[in-house]
Structures are given as C-alpha cells and as structure tokens.
N, C-alpha and C. Protein backbone atom coordinates (compact mmCIF):
# COMPACT_ATOMS: atom_id res chain seq x y z
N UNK A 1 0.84 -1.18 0.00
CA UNK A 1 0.00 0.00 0.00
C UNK A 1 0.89 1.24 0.00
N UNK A 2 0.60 2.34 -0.67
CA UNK A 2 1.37 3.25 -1.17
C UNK A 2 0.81 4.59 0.29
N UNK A 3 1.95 5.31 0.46
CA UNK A 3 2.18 6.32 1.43
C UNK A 3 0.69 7.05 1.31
N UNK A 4 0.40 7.70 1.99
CA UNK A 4 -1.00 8.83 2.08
C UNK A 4 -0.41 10.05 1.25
N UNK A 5 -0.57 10.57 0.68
CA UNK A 5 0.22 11.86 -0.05
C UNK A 5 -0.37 12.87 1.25
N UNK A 6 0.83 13.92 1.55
CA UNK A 6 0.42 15.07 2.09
C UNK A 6 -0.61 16.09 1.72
N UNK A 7 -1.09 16.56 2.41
CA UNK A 7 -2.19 17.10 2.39
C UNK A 7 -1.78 18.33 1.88
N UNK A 8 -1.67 18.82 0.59
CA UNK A 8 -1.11 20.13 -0.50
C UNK A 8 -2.23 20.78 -1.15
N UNK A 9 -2.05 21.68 -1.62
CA UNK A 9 -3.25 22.31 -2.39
C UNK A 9 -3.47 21.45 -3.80
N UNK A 10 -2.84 20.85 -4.18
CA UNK A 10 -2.65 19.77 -5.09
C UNK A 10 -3.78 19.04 -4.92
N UNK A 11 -3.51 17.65 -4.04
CA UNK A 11 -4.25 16.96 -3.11
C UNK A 11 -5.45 17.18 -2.70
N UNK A 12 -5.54 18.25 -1.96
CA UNK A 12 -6.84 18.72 -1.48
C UNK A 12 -8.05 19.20 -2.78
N UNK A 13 -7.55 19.99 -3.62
CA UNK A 13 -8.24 20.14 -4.78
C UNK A 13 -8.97 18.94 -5.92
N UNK A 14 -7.57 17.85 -5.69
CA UNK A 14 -8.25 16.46 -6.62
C UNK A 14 -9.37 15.99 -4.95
N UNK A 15 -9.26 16.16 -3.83
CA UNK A 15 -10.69 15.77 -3.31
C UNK A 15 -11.96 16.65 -3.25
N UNK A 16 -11.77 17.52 -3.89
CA UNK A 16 -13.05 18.25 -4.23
C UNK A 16 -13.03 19.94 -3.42
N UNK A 17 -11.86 20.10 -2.63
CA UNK A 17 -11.62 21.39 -1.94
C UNK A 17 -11.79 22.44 -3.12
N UNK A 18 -12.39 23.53 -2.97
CA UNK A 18 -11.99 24.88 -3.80
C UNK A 18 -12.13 26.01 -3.57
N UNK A 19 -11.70 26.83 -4.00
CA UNK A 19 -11.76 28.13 -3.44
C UNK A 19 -10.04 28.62 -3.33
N UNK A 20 -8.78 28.10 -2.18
CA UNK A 20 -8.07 28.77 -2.12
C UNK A 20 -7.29 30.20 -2.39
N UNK A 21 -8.35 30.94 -1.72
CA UNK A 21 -8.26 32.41 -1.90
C UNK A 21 -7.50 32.92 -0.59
N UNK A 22 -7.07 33.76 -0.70
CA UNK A 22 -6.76 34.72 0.49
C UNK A 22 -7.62 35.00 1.82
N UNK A 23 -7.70 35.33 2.62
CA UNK A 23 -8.94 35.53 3.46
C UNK A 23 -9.80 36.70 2.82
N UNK A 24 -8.94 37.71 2.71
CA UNK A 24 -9.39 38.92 1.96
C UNK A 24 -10.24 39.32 0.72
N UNK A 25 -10.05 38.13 0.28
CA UNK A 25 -10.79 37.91 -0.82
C UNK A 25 -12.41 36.92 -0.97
N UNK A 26 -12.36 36.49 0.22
CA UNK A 26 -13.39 35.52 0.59
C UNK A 26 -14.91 36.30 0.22
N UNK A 27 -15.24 37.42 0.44
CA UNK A 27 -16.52 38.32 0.27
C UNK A 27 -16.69 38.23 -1.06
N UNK A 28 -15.75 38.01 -2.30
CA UNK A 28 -15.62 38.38 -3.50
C UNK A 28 -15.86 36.47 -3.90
N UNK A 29 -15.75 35.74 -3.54
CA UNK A 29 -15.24 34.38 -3.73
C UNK A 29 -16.21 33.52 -4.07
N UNK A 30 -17.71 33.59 -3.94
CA UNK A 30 -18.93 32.78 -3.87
C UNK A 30 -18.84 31.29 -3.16
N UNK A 31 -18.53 31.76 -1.80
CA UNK A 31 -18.16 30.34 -0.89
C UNK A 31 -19.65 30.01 -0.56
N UNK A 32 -19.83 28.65 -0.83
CA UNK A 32 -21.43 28.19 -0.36
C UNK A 32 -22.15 28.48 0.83
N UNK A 33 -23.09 28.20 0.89
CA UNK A 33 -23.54 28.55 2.25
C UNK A 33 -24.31 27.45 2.99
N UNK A 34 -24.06 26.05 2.41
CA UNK A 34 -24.39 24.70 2.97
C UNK A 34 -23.31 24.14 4.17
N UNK A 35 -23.81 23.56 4.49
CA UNK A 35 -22.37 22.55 5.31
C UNK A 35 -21.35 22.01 4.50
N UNK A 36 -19.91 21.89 5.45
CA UNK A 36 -19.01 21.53 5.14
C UNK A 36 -17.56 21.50 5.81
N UNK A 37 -16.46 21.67 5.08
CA UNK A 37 -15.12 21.56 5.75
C UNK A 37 -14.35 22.16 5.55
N UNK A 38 -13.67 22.90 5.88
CA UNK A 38 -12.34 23.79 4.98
C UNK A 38 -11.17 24.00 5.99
N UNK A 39 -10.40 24.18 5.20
CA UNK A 39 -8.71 24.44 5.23
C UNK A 39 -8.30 25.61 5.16
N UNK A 40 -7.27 26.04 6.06
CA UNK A 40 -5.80 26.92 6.04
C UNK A 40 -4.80 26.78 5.63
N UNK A 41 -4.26 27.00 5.09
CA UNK A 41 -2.92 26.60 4.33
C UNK A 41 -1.74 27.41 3.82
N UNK A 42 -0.66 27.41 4.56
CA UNK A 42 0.19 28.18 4.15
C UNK A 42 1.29 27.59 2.26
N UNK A 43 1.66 28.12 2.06
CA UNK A 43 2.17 27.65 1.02
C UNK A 43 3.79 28.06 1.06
N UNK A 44 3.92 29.07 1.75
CA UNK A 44 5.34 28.88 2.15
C UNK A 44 6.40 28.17 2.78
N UNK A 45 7.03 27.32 2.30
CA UNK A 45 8.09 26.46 2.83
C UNK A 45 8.66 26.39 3.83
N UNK A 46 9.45 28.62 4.08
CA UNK A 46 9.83 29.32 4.99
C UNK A 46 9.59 28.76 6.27
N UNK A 47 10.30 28.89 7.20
CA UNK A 47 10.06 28.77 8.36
C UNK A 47 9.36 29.77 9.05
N UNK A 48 8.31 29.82 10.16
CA UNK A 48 7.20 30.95 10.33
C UNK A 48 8.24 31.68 11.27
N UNK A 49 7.56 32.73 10.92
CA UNK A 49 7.85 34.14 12.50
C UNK A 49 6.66 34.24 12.79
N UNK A 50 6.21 34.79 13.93
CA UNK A 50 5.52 34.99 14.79
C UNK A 50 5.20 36.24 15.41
N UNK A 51 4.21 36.81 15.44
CA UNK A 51 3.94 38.42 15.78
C UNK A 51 3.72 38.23 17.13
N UNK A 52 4.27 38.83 18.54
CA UNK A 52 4.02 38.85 19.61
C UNK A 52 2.78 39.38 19.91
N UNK A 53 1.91 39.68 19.42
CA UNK A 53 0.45 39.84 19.80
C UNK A 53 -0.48 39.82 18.69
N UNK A 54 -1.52 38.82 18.80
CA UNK A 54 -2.80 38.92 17.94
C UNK A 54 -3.40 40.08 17.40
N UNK A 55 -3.29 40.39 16.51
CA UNK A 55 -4.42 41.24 15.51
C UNK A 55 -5.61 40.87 15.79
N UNK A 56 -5.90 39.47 15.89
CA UNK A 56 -7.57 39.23 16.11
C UNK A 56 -8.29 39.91 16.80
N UNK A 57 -9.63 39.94 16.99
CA UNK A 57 -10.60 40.17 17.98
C UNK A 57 -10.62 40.05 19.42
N UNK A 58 -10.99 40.81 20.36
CA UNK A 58 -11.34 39.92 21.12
C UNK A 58 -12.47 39.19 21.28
N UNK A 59 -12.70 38.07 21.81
CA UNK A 59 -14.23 37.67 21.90
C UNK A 59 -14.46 36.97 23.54
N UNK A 60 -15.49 37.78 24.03
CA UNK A 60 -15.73 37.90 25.63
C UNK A 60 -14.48 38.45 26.00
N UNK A 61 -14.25 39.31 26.13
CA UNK A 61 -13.12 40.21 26.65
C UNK A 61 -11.79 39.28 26.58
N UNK A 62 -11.42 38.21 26.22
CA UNK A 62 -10.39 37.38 26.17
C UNK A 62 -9.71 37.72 24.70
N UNK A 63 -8.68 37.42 25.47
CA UNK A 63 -7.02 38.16 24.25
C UNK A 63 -6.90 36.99 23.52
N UNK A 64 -6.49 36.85 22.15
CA UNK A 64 -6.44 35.40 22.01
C UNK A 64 -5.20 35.56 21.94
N UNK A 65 -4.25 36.58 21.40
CA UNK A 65 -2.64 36.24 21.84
C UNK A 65 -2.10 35.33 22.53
N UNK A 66 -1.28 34.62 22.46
CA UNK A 66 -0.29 33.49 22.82
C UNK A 66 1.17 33.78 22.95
N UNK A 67 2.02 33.16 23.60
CA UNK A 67 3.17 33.38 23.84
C UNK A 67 4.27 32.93 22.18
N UNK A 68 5.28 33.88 21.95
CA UNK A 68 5.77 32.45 20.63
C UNK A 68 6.06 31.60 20.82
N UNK A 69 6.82 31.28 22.10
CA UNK A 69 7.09 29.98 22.52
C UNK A 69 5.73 29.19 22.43
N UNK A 70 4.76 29.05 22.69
CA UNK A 70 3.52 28.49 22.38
C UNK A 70 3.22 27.94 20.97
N UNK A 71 3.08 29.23 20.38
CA UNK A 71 2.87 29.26 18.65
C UNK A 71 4.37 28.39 18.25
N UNK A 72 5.37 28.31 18.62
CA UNK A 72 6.42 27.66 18.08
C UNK A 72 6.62 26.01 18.75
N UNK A 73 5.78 26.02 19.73
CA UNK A 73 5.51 24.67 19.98
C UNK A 73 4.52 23.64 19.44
N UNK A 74 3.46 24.30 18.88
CA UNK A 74 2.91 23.89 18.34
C UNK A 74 2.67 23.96 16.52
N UNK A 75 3.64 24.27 15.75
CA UNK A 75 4.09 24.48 14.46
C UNK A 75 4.55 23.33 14.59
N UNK A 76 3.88 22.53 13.43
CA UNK A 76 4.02 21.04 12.56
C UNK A 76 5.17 21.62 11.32
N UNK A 77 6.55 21.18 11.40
CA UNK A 77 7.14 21.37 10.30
C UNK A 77 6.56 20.42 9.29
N UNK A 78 7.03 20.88 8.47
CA UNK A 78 6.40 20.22 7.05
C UNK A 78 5.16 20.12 6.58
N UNK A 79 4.00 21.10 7.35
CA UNK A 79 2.66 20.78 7.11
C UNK A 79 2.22 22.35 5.92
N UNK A 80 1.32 21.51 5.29
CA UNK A 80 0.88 22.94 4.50
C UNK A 80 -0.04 23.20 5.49
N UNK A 81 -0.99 22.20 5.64
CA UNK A 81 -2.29 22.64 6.53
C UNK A 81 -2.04 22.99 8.03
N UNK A 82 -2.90 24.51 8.09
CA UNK A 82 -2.32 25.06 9.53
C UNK A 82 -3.39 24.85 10.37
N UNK A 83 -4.65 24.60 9.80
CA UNK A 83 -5.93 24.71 10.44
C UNK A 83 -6.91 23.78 9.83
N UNK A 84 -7.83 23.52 10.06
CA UNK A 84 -9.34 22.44 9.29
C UNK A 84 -9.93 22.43 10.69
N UNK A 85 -11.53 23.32 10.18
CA UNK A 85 -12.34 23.64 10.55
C UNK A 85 -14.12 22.89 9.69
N UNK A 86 -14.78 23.55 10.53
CA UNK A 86 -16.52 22.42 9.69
C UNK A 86 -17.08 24.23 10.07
N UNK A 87 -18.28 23.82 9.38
CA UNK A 87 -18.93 25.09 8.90
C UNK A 87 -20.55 24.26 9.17
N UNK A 88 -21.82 24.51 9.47
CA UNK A 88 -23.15 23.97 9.71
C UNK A 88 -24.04 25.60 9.62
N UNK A 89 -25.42 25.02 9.99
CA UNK A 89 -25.83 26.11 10.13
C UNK A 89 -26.66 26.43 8.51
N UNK A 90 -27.42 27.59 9.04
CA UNK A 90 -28.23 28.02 7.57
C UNK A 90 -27.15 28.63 6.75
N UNK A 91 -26.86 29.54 7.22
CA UNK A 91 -25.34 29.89 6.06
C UNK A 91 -24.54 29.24 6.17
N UNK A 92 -23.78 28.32 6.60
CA UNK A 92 -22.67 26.94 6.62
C UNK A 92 -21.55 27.99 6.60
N UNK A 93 -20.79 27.48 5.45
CA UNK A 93 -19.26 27.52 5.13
C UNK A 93 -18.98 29.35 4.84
N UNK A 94 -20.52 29.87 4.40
CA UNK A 94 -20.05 31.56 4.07
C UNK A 94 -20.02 32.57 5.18
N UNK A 95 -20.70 31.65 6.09
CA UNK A 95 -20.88 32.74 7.73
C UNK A 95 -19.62 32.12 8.12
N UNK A 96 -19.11 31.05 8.61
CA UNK A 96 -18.32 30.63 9.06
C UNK A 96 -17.13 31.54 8.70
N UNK A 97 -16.25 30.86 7.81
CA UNK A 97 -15.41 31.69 6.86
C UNK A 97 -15.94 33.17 6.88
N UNK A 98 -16.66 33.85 7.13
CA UNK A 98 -16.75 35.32 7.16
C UNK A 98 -16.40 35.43 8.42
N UNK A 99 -16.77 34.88 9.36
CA UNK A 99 -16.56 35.30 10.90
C UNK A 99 -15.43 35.20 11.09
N UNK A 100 -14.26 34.03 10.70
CA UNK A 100 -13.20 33.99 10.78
C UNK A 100 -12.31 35.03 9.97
N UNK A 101 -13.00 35.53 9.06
CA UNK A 101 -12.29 36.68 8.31
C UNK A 101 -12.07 37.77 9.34
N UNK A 102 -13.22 38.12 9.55
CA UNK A 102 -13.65 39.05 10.02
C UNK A 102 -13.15 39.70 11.47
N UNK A 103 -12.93 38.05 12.12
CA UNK A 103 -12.13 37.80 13.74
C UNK A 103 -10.37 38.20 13.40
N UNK A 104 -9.88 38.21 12.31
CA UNK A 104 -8.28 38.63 12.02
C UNK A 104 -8.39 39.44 11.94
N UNK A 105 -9.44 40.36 11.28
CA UNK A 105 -8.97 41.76 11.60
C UNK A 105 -9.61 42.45 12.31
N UNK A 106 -9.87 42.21 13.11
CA UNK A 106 -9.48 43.03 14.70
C UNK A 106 -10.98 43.18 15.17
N UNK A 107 -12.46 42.52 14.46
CA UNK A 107 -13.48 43.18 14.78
C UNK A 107 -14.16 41.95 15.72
N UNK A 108 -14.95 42.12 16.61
CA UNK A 108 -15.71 40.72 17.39
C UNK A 108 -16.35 40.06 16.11
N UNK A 109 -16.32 38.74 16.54
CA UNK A 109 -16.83 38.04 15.21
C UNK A 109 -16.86 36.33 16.38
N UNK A 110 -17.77 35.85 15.95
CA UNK A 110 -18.24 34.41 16.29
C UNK A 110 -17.32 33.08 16.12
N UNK A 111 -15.68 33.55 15.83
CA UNK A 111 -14.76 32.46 15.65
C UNK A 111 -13.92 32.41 16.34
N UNK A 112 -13.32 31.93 17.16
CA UNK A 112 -12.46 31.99 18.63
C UNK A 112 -11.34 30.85 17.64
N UNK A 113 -11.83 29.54 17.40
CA UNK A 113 -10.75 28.36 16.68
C UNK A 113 -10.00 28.83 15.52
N UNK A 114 -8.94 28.51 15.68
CA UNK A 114 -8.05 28.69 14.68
C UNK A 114 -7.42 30.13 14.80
N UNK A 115 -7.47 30.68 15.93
CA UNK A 115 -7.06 32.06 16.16
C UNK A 115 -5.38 31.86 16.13
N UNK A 116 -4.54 30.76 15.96
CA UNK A 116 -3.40 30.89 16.43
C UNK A 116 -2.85 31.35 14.99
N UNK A 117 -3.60 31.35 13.59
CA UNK A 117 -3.01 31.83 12.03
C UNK A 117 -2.61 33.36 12.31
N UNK A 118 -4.08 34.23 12.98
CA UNK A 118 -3.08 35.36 12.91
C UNK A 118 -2.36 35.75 13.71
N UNK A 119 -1.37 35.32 14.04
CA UNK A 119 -0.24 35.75 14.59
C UNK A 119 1.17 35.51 14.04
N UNK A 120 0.92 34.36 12.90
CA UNK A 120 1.66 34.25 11.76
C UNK A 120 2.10 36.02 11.17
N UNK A 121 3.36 35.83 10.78
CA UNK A 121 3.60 37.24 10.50
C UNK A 121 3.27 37.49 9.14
N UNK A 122 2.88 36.04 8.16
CA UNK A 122 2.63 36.15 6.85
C UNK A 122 1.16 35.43 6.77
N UNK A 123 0.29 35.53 7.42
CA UNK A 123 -0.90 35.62 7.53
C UNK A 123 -1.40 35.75 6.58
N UNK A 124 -1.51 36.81 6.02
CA UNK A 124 -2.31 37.76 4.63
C UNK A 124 -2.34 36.94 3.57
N UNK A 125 -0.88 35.97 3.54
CA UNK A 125 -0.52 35.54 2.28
C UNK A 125 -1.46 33.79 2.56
N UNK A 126 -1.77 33.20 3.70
CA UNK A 126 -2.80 32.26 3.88
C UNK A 126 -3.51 31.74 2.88
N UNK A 127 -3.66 30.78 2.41
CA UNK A 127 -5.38 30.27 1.63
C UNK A 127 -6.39 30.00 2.54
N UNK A 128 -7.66 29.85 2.03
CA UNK A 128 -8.79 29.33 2.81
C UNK A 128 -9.19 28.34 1.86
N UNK A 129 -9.32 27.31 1.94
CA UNK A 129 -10.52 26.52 0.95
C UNK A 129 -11.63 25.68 1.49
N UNK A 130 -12.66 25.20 0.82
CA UNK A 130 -13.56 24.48 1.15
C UNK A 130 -14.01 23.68 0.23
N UNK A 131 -14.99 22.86 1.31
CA UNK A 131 -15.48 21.63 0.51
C UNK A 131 -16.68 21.76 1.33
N UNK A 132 -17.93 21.35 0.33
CA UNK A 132 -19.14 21.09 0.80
C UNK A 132 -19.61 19.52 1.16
N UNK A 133 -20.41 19.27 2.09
CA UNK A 133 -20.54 18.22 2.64
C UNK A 133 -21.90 17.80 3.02
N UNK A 134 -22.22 16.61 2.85
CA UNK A 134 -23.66 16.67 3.08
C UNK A 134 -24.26 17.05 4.45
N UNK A 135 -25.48 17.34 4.95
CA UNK A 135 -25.78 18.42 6.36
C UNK A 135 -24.97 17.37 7.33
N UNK A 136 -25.22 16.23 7.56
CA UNK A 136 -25.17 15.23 9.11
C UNK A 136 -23.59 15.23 8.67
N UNK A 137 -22.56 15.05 7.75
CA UNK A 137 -21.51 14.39 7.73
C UNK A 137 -20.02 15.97 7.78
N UNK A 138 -20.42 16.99 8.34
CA UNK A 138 -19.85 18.00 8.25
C UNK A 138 -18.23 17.81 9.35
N UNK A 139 -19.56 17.25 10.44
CA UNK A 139 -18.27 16.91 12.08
C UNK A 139 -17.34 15.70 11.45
N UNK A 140 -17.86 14.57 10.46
CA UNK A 140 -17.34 13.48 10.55
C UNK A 140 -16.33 13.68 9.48
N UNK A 141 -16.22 14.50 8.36
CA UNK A 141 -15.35 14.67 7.43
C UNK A 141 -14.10 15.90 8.19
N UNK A 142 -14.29 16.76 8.88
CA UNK A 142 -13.02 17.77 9.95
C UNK A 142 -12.55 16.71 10.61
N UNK A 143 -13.23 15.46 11.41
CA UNK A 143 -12.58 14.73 12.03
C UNK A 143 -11.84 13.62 11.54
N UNK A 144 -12.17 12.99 10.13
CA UNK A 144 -11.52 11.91 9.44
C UNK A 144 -10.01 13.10 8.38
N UNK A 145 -10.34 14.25 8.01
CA UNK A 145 -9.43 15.15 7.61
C UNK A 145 -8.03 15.60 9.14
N UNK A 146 -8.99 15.57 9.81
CA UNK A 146 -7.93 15.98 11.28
C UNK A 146 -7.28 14.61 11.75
N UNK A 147 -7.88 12.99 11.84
CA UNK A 147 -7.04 11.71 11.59
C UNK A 147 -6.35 11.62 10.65
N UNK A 148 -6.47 12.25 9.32
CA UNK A 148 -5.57 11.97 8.57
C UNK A 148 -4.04 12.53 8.51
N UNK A 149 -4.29 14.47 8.92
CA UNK A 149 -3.08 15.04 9.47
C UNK A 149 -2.53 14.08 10.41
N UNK A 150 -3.03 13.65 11.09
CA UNK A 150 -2.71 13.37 12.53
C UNK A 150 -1.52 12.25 12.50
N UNK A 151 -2.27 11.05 11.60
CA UNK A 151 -1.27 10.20 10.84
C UNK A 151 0.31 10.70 9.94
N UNK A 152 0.15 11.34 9.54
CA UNK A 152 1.04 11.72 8.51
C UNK A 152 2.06 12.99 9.02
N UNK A 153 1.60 13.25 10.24
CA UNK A 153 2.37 14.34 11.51
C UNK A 153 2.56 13.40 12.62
N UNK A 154 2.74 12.51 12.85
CA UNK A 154 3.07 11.64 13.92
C UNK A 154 2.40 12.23 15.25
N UNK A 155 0.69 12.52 15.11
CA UNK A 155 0.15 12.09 16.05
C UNK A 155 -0.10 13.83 16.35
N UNK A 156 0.39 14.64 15.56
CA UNK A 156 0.30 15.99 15.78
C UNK A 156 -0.93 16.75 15.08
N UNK A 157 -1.27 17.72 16.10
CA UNK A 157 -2.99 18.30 15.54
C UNK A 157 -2.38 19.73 14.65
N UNK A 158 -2.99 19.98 13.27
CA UNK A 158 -2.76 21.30 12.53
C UNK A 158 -2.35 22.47 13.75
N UNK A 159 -1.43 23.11 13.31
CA UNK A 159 -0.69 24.27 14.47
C UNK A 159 -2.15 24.91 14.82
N UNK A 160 -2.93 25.44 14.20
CA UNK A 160 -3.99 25.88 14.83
C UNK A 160 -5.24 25.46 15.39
N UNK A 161 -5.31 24.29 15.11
CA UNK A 161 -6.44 23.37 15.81
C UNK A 161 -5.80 23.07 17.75
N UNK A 162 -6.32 23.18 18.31
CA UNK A 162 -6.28 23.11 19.47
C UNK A 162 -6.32 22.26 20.56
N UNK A 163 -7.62 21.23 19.88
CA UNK A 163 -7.83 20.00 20.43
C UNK A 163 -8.12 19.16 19.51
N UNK A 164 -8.50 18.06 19.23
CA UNK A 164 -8.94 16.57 19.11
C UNK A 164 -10.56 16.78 18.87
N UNK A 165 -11.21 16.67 17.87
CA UNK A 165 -12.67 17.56 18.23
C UNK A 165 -13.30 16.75 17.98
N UNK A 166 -13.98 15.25 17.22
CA UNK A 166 -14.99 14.69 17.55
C UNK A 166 -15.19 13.82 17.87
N UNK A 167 -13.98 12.63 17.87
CA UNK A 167 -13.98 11.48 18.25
C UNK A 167 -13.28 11.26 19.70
N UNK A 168 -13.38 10.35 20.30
CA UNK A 168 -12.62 10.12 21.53
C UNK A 168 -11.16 9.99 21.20
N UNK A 169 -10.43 10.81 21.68
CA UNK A 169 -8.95 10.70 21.12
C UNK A 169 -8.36 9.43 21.84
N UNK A 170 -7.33 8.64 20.57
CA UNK A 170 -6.67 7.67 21.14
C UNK A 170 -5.87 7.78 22.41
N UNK A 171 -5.87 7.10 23.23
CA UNK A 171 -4.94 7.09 24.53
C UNK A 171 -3.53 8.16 24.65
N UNK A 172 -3.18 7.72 23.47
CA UNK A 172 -1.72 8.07 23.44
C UNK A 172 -1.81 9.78 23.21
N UNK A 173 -2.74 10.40 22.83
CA UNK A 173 -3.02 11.92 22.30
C UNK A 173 -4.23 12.56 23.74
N UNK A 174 -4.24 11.64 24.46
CA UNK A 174 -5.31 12.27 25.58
C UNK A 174 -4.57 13.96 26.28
N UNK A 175 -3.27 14.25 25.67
CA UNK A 175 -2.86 15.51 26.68
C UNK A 175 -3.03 16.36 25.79
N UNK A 176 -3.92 16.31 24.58
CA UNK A 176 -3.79 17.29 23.62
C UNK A 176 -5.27 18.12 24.10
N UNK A 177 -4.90 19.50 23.96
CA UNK A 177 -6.09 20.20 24.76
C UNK A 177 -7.57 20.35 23.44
C-alpha cells in the first residue's frame, strides 16, 4: 500500500476542496452557504515568525494572543495545513469563513478556533478553501481530515487546531487540549 500523499493544495483540490483564496478575498469568492469543511494553508516552505500579539478580535473580553514559545511549539514542520475547521448552520461555510475573516482583523466576530493563524507574520498571504458536505456528515469529514493530518504528523494536531474535536482521542493523544 502506497504512502498517504500530504495534504497540498494539489491533493486537497483532486478531493473536491476549492476556493483557495486569500482571506481577503473571501466576500468576492462565492463560498457556499451549505455545510461543510475547509482548510488553512500556508504555502510557504519558509520557516514561520511569529507576531508577539494577535491582531484578532477579542471575543468575551479574552485576548487570544499566545506566547511564541507556544505558537512555536505547536508548528508542525512540514505541514501545509495550519488549520481544518466544519462550517453547519443556515449559512454553513459563508458565515463561518466570514466570521473567521472578520475575527483577524481586529473586529468581534463568532470564531475563537483557529485564532493561532493570525499571529503568523505572513498571515495575509494564507489560503482558505472548502469543501461542501452533506448536512449530518460535516463533524465526521473535519474529524476523518484531522485523523488523517494526525497520521502523517506523527500524532500531531494542525498548528492551529487546538484540540482533538470529535472522536474520543486515542490514549496516546489524551494531553492534547
């Protein structure tokens, strides 16, 4: 049986992902508004820097800033994908993805996950993409996409995913928050 190919904009596109736009560009983009799954993705090779304080929002008076030592502990070398997130809801994937737009630059917005991208110092230069998914299978495709990183990073969650989100995490990953 042949290796899993990394998860590239390549890759992700032959499974049906599209869009890879900028964040900035997302209003302009015609992202669906059904359920689904989407990706962060840096495309730079570079090794990241790190901005000592979030641009984001706050949301409930909480800073989402992080230490770099933090943000640099949790950077997966070799990963394109920095984040994979699910989208539900009557607007799905276009509220979602808007809120998260919207949470980087600096305004309250309904997305707290995946806050650790902006602090990336090359942020701007980010993709977003998506994939639509049928309504019930939205949680189960972020979580079989987040096993698959997981495999192919030796057990490590996308730098900006935070925790383990729908399945009972294997034993060995129980300290992952």
């Amino acid at each position: 049986m042949s290796p899993t190919p990394e998860l590239t904009q390549m890759t992700l596109t032959e499974r049906g992902f599209r869009g890879f736009v900028p964040f900035h560009d997302l209003p302009d983009s015609n992202v669906p508004t059904g359920h689904g799954i989407y990706v962060v993705i840096r495309t730079s090779a570079s090794p990241p820097s790190f901005l000592p304080s979030s641009p984001a929002g706050h949301l409930k008076g909480r800073d989402p800033s992080v230490s770099v030592d933090k943000l640099g502990a949790a950077w997966v070398d070799g990963a394109t994908v920095v984040y994979i997130g699910k989208a539900a809801g009557a607007n799905g994937l276009n509220q979602r993805l808007g809120d998260y737009r919207r949470h980087g630059t600096g305004l309250l917005a309904g997305h707290w996950g995946g806050r650790y991208i902006w602090q990336l110092t090359d942020s701007t230069a980010l993709l977003v993409a998506w994939k639509p998914t049928p309504e019930d299978d939205a949680g189960e495709a972020e979580q079989d996409l987040i096993d698959e990183f997981k495999e192919l990073h030796g057990g490590a969650l996308p730098f900006a995913n935070l925790r383990n989100n729908g399945r009972q995490a294997p034993e060995a990953d129980s300290n992952i928050e």
